[in-house]
C-alpha atoms as a PDB file:
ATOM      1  CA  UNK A   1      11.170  87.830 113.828  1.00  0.00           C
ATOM      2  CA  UNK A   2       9.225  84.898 114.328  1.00  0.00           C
ATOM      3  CA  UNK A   3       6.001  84.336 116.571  1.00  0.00           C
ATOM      4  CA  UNK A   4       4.312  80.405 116.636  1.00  0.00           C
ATOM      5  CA  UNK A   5       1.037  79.325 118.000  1.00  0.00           C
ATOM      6  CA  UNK A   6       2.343  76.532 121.256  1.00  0.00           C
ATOM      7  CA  UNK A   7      -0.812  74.749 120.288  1.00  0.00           C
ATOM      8  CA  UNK A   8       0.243  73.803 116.809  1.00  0.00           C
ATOM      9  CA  UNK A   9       3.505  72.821 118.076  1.00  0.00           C
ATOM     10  CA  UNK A  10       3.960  68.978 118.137  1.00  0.00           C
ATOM     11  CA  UNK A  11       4.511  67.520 121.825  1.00  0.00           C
ATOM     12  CA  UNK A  12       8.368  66.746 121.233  1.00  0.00           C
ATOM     13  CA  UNK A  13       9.101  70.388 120.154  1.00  0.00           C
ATOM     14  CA  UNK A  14       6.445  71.647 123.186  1.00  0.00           C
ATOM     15  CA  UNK A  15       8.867  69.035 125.603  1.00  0.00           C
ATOM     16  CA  UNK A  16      12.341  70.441 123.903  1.00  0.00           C
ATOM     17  CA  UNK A  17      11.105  74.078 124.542  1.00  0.00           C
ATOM     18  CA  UNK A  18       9.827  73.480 128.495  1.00  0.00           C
ATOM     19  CA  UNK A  19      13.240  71.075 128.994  1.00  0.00           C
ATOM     20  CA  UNK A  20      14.923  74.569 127.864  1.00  0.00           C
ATOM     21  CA  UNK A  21      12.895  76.462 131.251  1.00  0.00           C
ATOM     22  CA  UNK A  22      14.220  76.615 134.686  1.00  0.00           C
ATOM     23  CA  UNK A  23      11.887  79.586 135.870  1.00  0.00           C
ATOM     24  CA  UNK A  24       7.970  80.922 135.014  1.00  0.00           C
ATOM     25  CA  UNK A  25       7.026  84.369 135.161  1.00  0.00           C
ATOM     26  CA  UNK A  26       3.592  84.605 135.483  1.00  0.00           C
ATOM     27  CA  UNK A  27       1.065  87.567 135.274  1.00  0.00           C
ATOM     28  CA  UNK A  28      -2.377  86.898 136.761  1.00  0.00           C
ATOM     29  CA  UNK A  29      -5.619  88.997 135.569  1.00  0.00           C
ATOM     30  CA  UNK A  30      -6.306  87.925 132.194  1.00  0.00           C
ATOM     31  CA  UNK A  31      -4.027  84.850 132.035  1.00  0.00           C
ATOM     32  CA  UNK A  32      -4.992  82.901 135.386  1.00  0.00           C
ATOM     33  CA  UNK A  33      -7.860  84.713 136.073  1.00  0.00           C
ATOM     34  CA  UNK A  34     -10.407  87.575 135.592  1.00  0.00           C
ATOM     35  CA  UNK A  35     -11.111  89.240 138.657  1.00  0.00           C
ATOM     36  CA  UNK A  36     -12.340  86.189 140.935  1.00  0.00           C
ATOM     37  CA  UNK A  37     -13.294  84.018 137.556  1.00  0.00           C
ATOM     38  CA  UNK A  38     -10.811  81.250 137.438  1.00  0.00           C
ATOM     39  CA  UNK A  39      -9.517  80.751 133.668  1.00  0.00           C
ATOM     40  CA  UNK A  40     -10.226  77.089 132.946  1.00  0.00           C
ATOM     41  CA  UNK A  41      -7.486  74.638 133.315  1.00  0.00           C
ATOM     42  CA  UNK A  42      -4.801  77.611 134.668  1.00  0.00           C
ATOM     43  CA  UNK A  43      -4.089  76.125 138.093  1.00  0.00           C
ATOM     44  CA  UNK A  44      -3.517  72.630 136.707  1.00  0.00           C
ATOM     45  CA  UNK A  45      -0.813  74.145 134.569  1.00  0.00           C
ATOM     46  CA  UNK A  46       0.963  75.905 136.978  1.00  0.00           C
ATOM     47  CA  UNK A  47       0.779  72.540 139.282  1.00  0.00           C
ATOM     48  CA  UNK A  48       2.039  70.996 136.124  1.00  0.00           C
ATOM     49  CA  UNK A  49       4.665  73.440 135.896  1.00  0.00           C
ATOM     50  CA  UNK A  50       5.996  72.378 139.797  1.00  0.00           C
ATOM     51  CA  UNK A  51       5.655  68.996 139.046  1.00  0.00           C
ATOM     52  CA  UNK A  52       8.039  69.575 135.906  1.00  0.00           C
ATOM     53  CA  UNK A  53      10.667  71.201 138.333  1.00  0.00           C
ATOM     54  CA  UNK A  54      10.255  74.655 137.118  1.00  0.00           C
ATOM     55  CA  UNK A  55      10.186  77.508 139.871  1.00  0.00           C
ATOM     56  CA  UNK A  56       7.326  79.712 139.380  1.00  0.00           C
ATOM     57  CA  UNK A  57       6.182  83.271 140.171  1.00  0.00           C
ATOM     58  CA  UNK A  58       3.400  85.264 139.992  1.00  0.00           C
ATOM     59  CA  UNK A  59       4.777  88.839 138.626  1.00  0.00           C
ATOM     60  CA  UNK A  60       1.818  91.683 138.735  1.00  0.00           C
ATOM     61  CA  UNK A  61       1.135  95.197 138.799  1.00  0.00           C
ATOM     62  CA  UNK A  62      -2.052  94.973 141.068  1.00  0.00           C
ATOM     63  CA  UNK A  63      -1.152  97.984 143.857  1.00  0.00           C
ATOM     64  CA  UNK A  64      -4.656  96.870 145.361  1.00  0.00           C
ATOM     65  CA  UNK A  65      -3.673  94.415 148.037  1.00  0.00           C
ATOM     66  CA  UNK A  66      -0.672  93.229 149.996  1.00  0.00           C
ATOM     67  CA  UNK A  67       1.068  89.988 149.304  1.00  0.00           C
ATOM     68  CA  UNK A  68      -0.334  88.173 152.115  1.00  0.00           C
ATOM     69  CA  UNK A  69      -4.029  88.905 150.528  1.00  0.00           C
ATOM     70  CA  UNK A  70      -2.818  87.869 146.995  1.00  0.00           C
ATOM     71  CA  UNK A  71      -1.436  84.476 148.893  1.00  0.00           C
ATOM     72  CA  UNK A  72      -5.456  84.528 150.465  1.00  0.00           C
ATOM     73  CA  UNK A  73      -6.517  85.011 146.777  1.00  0.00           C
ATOM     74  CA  UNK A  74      -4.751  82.398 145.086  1.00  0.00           C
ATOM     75  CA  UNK A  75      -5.477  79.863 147.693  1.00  0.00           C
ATOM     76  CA  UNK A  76      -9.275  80.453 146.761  1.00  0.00           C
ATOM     77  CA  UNK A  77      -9.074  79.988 143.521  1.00  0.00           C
ATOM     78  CA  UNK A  78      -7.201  76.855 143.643  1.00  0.00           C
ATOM     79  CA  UNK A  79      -3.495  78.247 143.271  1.00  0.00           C
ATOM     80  CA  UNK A  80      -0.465  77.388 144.842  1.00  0.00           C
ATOM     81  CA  UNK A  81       1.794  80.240 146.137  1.00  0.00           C
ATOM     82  CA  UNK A  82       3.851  81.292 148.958  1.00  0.00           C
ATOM     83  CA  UNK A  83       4.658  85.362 149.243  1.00  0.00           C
ATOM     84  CA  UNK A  84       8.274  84.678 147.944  1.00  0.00           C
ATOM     85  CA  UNK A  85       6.632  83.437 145.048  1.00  0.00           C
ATOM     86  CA  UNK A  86       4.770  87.064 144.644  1.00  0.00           C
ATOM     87  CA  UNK A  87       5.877  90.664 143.335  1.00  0.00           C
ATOM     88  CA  UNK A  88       3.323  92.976 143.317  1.00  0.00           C
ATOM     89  CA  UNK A  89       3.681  97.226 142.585  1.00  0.00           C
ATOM     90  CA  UNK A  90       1.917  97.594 145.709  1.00  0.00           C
ATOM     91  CA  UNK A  91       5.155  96.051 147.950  1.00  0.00           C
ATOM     92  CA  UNK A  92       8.185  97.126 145.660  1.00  0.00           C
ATOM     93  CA  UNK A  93       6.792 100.415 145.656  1.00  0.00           C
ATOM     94  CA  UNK A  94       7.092 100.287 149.492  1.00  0.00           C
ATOM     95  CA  UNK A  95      10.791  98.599 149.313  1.00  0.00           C
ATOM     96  CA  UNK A  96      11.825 101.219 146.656  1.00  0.00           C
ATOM     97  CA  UNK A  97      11.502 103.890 149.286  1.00  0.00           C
ATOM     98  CA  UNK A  98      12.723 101.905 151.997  1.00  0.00           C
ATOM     99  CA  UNK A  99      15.437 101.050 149.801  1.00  0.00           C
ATOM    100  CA  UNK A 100      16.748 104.900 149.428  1.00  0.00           C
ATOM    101  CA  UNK A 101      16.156 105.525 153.426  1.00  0.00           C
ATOM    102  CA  UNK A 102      12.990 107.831 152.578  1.00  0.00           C
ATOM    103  CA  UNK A 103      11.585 109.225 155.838  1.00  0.00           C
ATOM    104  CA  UNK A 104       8.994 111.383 155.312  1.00  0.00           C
ATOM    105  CA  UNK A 105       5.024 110.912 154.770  1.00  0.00           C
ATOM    106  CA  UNK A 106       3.633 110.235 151.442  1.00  0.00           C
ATOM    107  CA  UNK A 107       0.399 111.442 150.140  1.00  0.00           C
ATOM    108  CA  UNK A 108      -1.322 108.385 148.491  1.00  0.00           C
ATOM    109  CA  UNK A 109      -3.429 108.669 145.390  1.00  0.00           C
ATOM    110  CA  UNK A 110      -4.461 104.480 145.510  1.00  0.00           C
ATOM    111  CA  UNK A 111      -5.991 102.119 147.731  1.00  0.00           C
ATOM    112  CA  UNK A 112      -5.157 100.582 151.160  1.00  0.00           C
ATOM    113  CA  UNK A 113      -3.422  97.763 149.473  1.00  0.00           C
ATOM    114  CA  UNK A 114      -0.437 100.375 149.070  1.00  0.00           C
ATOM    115  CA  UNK A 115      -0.714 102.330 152.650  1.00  0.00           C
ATOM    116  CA  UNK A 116      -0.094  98.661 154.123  1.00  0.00           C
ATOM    117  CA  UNK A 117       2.924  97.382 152.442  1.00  0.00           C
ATOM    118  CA  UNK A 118       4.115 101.198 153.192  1.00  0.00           C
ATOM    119  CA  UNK A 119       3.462 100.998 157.061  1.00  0.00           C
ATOM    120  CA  UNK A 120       4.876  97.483 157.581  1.00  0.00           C
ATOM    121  CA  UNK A 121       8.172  98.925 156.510  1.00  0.00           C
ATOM    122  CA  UNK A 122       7.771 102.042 158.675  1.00  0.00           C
ATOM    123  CA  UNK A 123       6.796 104.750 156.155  1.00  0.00           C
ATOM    124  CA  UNK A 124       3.874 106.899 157.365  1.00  0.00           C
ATOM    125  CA  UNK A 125       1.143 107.815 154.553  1.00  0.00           C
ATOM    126  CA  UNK A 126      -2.719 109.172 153.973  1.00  0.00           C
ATOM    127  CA  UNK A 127      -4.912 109.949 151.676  1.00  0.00           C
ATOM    128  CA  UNK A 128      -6.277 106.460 150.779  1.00  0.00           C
ATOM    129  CA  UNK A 129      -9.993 106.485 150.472  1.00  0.00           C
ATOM    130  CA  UNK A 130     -12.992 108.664 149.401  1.00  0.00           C
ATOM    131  CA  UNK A 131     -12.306 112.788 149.034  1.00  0.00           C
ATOM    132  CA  UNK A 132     -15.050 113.717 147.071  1.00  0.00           C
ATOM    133  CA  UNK A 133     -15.677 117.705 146.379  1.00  0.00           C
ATOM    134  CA  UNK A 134     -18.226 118.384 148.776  1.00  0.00           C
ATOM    135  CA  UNK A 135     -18.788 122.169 147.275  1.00  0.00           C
ATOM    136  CA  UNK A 136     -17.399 123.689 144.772  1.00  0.00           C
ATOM    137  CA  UNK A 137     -13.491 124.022 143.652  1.00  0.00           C
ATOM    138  CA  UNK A 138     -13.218 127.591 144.938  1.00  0.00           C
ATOM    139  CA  UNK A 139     -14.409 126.813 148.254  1.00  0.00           C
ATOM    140  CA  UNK A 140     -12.426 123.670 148.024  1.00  0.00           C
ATOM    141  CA  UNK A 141      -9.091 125.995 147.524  1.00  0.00           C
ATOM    142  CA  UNK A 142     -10.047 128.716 149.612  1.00  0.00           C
ATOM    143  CA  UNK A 143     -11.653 127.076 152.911  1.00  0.00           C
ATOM    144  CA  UNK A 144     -10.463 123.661 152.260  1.00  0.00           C
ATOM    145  CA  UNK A 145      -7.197 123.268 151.447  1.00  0.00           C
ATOM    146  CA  UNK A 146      -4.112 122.715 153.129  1.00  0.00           C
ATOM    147  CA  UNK A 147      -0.424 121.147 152.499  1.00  0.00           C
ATOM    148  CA  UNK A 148       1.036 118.842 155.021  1.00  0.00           C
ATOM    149  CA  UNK A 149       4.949 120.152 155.021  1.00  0.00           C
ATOM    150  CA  UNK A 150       6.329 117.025 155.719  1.00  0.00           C
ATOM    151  CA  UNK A 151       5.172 114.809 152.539  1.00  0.00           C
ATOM    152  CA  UNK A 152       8.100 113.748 150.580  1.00  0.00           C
ATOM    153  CA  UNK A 153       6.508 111.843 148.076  1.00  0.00           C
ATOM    154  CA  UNK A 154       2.810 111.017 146.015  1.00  0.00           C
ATOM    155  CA  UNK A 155       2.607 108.026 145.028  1.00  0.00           C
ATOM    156  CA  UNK A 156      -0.580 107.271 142.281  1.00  0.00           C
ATOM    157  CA  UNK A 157      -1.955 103.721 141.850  1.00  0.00           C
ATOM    158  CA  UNK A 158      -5.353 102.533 141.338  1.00  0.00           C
ATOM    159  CA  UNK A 159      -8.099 104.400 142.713  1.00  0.00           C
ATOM    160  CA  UNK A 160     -11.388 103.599 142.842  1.00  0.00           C
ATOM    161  CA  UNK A 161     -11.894 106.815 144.337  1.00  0.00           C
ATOM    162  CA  UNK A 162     -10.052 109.137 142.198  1.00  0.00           C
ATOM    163  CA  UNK A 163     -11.566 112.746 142.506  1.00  0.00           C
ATOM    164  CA  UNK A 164     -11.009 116.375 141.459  1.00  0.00           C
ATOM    165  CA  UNK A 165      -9.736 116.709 145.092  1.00  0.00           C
ATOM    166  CA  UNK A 166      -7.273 114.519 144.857  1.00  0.00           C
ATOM    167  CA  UNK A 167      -5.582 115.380 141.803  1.00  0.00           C
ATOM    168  CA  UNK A 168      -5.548 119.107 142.900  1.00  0.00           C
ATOM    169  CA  UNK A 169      -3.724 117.604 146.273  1.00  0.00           C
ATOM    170  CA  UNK A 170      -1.178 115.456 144.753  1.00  0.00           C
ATOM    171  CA  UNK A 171      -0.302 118.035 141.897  1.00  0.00           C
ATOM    172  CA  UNK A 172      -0.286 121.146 144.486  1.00  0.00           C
ATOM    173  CA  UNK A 173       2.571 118.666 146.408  1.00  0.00           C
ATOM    174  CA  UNK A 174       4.279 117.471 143.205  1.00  0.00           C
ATOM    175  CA  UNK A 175       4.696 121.697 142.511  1.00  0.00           C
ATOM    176  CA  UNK A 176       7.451 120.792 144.915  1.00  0.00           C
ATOM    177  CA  UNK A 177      10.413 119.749 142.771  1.00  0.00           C
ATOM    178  CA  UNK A 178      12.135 117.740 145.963  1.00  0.00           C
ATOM    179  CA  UNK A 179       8.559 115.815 146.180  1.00  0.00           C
ATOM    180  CA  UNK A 180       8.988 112.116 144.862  1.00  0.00           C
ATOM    181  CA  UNK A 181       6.553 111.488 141.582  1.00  0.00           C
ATOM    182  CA  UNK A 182       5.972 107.753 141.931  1.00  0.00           C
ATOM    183  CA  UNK A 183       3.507 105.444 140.089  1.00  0.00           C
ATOM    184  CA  UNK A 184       2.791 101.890 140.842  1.00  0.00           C
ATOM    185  CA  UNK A 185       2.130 101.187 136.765  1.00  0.00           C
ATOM    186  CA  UNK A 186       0.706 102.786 134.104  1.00  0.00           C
ATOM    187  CA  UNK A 187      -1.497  99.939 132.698  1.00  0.00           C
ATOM    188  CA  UNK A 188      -4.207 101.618 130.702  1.00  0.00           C
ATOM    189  CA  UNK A 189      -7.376  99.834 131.259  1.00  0.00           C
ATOM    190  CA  UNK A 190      -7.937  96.106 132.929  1.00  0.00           C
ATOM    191  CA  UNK A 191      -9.225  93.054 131.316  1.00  0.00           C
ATOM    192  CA  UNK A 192     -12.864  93.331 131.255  1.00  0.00           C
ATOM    193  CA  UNK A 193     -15.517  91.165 132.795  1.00  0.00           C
ATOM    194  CA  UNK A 194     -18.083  92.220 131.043  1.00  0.00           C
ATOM    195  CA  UNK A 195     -18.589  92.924 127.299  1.00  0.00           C
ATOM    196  CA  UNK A 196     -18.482  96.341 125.787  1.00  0.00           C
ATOM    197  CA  UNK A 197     -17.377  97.442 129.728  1.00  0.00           C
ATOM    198  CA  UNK A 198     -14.091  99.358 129.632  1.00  0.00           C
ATOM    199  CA  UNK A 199     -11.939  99.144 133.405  1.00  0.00           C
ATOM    200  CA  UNK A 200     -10.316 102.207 133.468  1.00  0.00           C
ATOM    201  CA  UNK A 201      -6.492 101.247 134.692  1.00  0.00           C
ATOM    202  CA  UNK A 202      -4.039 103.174 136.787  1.00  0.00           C
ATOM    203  CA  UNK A 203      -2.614 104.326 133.936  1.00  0.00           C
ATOM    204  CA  UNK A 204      -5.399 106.455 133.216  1.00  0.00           C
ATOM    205  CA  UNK A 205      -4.936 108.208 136.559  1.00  0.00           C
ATOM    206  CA  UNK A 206      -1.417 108.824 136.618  1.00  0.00           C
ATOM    207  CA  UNK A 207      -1.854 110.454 133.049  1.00  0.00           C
ATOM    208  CA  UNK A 208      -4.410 112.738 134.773  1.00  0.00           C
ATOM    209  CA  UNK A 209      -1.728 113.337 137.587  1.00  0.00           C
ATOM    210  CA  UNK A 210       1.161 113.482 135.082  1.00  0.00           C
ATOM    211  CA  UNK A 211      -0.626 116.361 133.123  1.00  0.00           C
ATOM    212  CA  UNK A 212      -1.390 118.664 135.664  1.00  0.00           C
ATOM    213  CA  UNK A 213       1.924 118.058 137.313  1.00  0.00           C
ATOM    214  CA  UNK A 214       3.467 118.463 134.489  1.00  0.00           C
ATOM    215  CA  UNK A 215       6.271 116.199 135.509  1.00  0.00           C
ATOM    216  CA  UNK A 216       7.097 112.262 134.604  1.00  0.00           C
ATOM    217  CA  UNK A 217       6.934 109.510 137.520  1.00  0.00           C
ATOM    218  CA  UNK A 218       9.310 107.447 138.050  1.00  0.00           C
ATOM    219  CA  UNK A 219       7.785 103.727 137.257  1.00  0.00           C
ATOM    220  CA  UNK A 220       7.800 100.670 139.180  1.00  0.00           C
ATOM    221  CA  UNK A 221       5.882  98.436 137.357  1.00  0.00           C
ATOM    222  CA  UNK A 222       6.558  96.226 134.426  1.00  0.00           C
ATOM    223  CA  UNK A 223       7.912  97.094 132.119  1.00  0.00           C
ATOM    224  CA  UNK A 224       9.902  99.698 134.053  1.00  0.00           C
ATOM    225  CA  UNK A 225      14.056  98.891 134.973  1.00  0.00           C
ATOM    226  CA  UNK A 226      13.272  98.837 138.159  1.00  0.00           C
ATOM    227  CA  UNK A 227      10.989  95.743 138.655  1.00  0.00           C
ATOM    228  CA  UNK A 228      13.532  94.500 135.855  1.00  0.00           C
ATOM    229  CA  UNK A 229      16.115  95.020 138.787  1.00  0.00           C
ATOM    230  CA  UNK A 230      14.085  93.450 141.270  1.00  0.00           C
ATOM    231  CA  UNK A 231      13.148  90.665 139.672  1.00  0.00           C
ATOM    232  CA  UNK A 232      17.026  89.507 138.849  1.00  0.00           C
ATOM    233  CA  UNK A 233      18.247  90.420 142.358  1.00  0.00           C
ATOM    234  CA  UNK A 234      15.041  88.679 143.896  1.00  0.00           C
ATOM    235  CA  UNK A 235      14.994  85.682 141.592  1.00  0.00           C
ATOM    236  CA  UNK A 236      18.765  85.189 140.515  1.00  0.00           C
ATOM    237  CA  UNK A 237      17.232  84.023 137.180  1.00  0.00           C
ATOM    238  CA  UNK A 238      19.040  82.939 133.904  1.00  0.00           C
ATOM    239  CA  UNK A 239      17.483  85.336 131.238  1.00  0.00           C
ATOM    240  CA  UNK A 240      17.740  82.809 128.642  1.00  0.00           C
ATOM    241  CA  UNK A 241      16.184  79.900 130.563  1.00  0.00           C
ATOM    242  CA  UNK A 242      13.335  82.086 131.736  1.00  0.00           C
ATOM    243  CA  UNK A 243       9.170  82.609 130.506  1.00  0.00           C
ATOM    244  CA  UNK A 244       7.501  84.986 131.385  1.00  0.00           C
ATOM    245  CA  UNK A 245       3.744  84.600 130.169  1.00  0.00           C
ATOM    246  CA  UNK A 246       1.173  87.679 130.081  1.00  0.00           C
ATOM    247  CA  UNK A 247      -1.974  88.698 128.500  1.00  0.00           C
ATOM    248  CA  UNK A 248      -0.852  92.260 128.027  1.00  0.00           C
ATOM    249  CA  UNK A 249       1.745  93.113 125.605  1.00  0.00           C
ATOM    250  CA  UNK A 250       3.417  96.452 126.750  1.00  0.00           C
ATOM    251  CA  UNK A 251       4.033  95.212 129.934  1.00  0.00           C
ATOM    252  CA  UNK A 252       4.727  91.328 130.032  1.00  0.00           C
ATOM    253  CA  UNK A 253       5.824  91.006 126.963  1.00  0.00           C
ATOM    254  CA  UNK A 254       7.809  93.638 126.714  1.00  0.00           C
ATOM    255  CA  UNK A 255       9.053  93.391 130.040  1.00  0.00           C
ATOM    256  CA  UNK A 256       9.904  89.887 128.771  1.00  0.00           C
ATOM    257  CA  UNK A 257      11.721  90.897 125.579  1.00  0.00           C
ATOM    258  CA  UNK A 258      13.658  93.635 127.680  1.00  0.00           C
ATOM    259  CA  UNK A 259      14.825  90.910 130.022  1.00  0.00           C
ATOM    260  CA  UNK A 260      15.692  88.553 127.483  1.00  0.00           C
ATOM    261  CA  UNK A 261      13.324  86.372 128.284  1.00  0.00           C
ATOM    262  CA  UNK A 262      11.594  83.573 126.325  1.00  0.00           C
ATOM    263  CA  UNK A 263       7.737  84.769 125.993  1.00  0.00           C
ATOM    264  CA  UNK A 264       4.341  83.868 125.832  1.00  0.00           C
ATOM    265  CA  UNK A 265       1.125  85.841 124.883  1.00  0.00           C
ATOM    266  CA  UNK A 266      -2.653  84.176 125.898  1.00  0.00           C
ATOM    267  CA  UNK A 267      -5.287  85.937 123.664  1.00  0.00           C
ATOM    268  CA  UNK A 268      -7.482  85.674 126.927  1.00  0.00           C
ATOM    269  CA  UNK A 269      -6.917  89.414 128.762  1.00  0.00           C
ATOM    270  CA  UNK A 270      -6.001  92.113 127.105  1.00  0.00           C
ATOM    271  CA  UNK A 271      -4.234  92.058 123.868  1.00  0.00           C
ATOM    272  CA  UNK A 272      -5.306  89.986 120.477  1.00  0.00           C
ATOM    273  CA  UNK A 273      -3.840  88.613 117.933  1.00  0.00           C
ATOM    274  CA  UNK A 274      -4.531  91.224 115.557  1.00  0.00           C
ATOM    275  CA  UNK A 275      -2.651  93.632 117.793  1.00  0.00           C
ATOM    276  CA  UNK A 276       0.480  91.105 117.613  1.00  0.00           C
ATOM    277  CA  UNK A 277       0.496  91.181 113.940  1.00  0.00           C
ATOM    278  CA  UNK A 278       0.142  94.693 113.085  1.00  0.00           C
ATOM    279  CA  UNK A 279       3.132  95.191 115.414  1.00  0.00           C
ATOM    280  CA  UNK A 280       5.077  92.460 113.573  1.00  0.00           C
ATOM    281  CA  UNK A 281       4.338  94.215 110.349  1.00  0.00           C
ATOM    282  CA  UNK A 282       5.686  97.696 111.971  1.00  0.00           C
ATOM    283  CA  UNK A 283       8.787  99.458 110.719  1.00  0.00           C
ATOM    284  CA  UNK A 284       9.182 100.607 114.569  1.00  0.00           C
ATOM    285  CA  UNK A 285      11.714  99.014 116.440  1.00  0.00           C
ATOM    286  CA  UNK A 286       9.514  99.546 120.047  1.00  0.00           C
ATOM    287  CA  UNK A 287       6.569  98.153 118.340  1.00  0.00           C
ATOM    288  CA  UNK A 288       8.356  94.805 117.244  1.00  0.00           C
ATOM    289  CA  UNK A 289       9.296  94.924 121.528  1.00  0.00           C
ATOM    290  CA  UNK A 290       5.680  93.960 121.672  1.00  0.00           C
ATOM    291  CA  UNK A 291       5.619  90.824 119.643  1.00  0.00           C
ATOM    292  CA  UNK A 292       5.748  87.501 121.678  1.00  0.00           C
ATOM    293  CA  UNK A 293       7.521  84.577 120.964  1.00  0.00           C
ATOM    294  CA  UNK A 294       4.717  82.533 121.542  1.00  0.00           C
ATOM    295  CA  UNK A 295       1.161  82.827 122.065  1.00  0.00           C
ATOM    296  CA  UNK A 296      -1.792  80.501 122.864  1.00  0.00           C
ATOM    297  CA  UNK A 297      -5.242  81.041 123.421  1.00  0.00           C
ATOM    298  CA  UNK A 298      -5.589  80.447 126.981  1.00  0.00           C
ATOM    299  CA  UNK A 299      -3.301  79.236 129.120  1.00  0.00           C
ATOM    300  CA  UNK A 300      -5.169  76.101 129.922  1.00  0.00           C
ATOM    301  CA  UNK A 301      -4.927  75.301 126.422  1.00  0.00           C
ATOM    302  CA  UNK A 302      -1.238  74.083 127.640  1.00  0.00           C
ATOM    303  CA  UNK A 303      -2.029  71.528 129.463  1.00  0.00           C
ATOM    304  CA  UNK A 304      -2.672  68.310 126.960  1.00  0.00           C
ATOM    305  CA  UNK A 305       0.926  69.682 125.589  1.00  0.00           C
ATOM    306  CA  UNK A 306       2.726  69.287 128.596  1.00  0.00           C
ATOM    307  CA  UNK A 307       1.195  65.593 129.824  1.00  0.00           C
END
């Protein structure tokens, strides 16, 4: 098991590796941005990409907004993108339950980004929003609470809003064994903005979810089968002639290795190079999952490569 740094590479063996890619998997906080910071040289890149022929797609597990307002995003920060060029948790989280003819309400532990995609395809859901404990948690379960009988399903994603409240809501409904468990991702923690600032990531409320529940959701986001799925019914891509590039290793990259994908880790989000090593040096077989093909430090750093 190998792993080279694309920047050492010479630009013959950086040109025989790109004339072996058809298609770009792309994630976007930490590789082509942080938060509304554009990474430096990214969207020239990704326009070199085009310009090489290669299709390209932005592959993410941000549940926050809909496709159309990612499309709104990248256009301000200088990326091109159309929403077939765009899977996000938020919108195959709404297919996945149009896809098995769901029809009942879903209690949402997230943000509006998710209620959306799950009302333009007819599904009725609440809960999005503040639902702080006003009182106390015995008034709360005594005065307060009540269970709508016709949820089917509690979807968790990222809350900015998470509460007491609502975990006590969506674990009282997941007590039903016929209610649908469903989380958007399970990233632990975002890239980070600021130094020494840790962004708690949906990951960290599903566990909170997950453990009162006591039951597992069922995953949509990378690296999960089912936005595996997606992506090859979606895409129609050639596993072997396909990147996928990420700044988090348990979820693009090991989405990527899973896939048999070629892949590429930038040290400028989440995971370092140290991480990459010590899993190259592990005697677990998931850990080596986790080990790119490539990495780079940015992915702007590609750019004198590839002209």
């Amino acid at each position: 098991m190998s792993i080279k740094n694309l920047a050492s590479l010479s630009r013959d063996e950086v040109k025989n590796l790109f004339s072996s890619i058809d298609t770009i998997l792309t994630d976007c906080d930490g590789v082509l941005w942080l938060h509304m910071k554009i990474l430096p040289g990214a969207p020239d890149v990704l326009n070199k990409f085009r310009e090489m022929g290669k299709r390209v797609f932005y592959i993410t597990n941000n549940n926050v907004i809909t496709r159309e307002e990612f499309c709104v995003k990248c256009d301000k920060l200088g990326f091109t993108s159309t929403k077939d060029d765009v899977l996000t948790t938020s919108y195959l989280t709404a297919c996945y339950l149009h896809d098995i003819g769901f029809k009942k309400k879903v209690y949402v532990v997230g943000t509006s980004g998710i209620s959306r995609e799950l009302s333009r395809l007819g599904i009725r859901s609440f809960g999005v929003g503040p639902d702080p404990l006003i009182s106390d948690v015995a008034t709360l379960v005594m005065k307060d609470f009540k269970l709508d009988p016709d949820v089917g399903a509690v979807i968790v994603g990222f809350d900015e809003y998470i509460s007491y409240p609502k975990i006590l809501k969506a674990a009282s409904y997941l007590n039903h064994p016929d209610c649908l468990f469903i989380a958007t991702n399970t990233d632990e923690r975002g890239p980070s903005f600021i130094n020494d600032c840790v962004i708690p990531g949906t990951g960290s409320m599903v566990a909170a979810i997950e453990t009162c529940a006591g039951r597992k959701p069922f995953l949509i986001g990378k690296p999960s089968t089912y936005i595996i799925d997606a992506i090859r019914k979606r895409y129609n891509v050639d596993p072997e002639r396909t990147l996928m590039i990420g700044d988090r290793c348990n979820t693009d990259i090991l989405l990527g290795t899973r896939c048999g994908f070629k892949t590429l880790l930038v040290l400028s989000g989440v995971n370092t190079l140290d991480d990459v090593m010590n899993w190259k040096q592990s005697d677990n077989e998931e850990d080596r999952g986790l080990v790119p093909d490539y990495y780079i430090g940015k992915l702007g750093d590609l750019l004198p490569l590839l002209t």
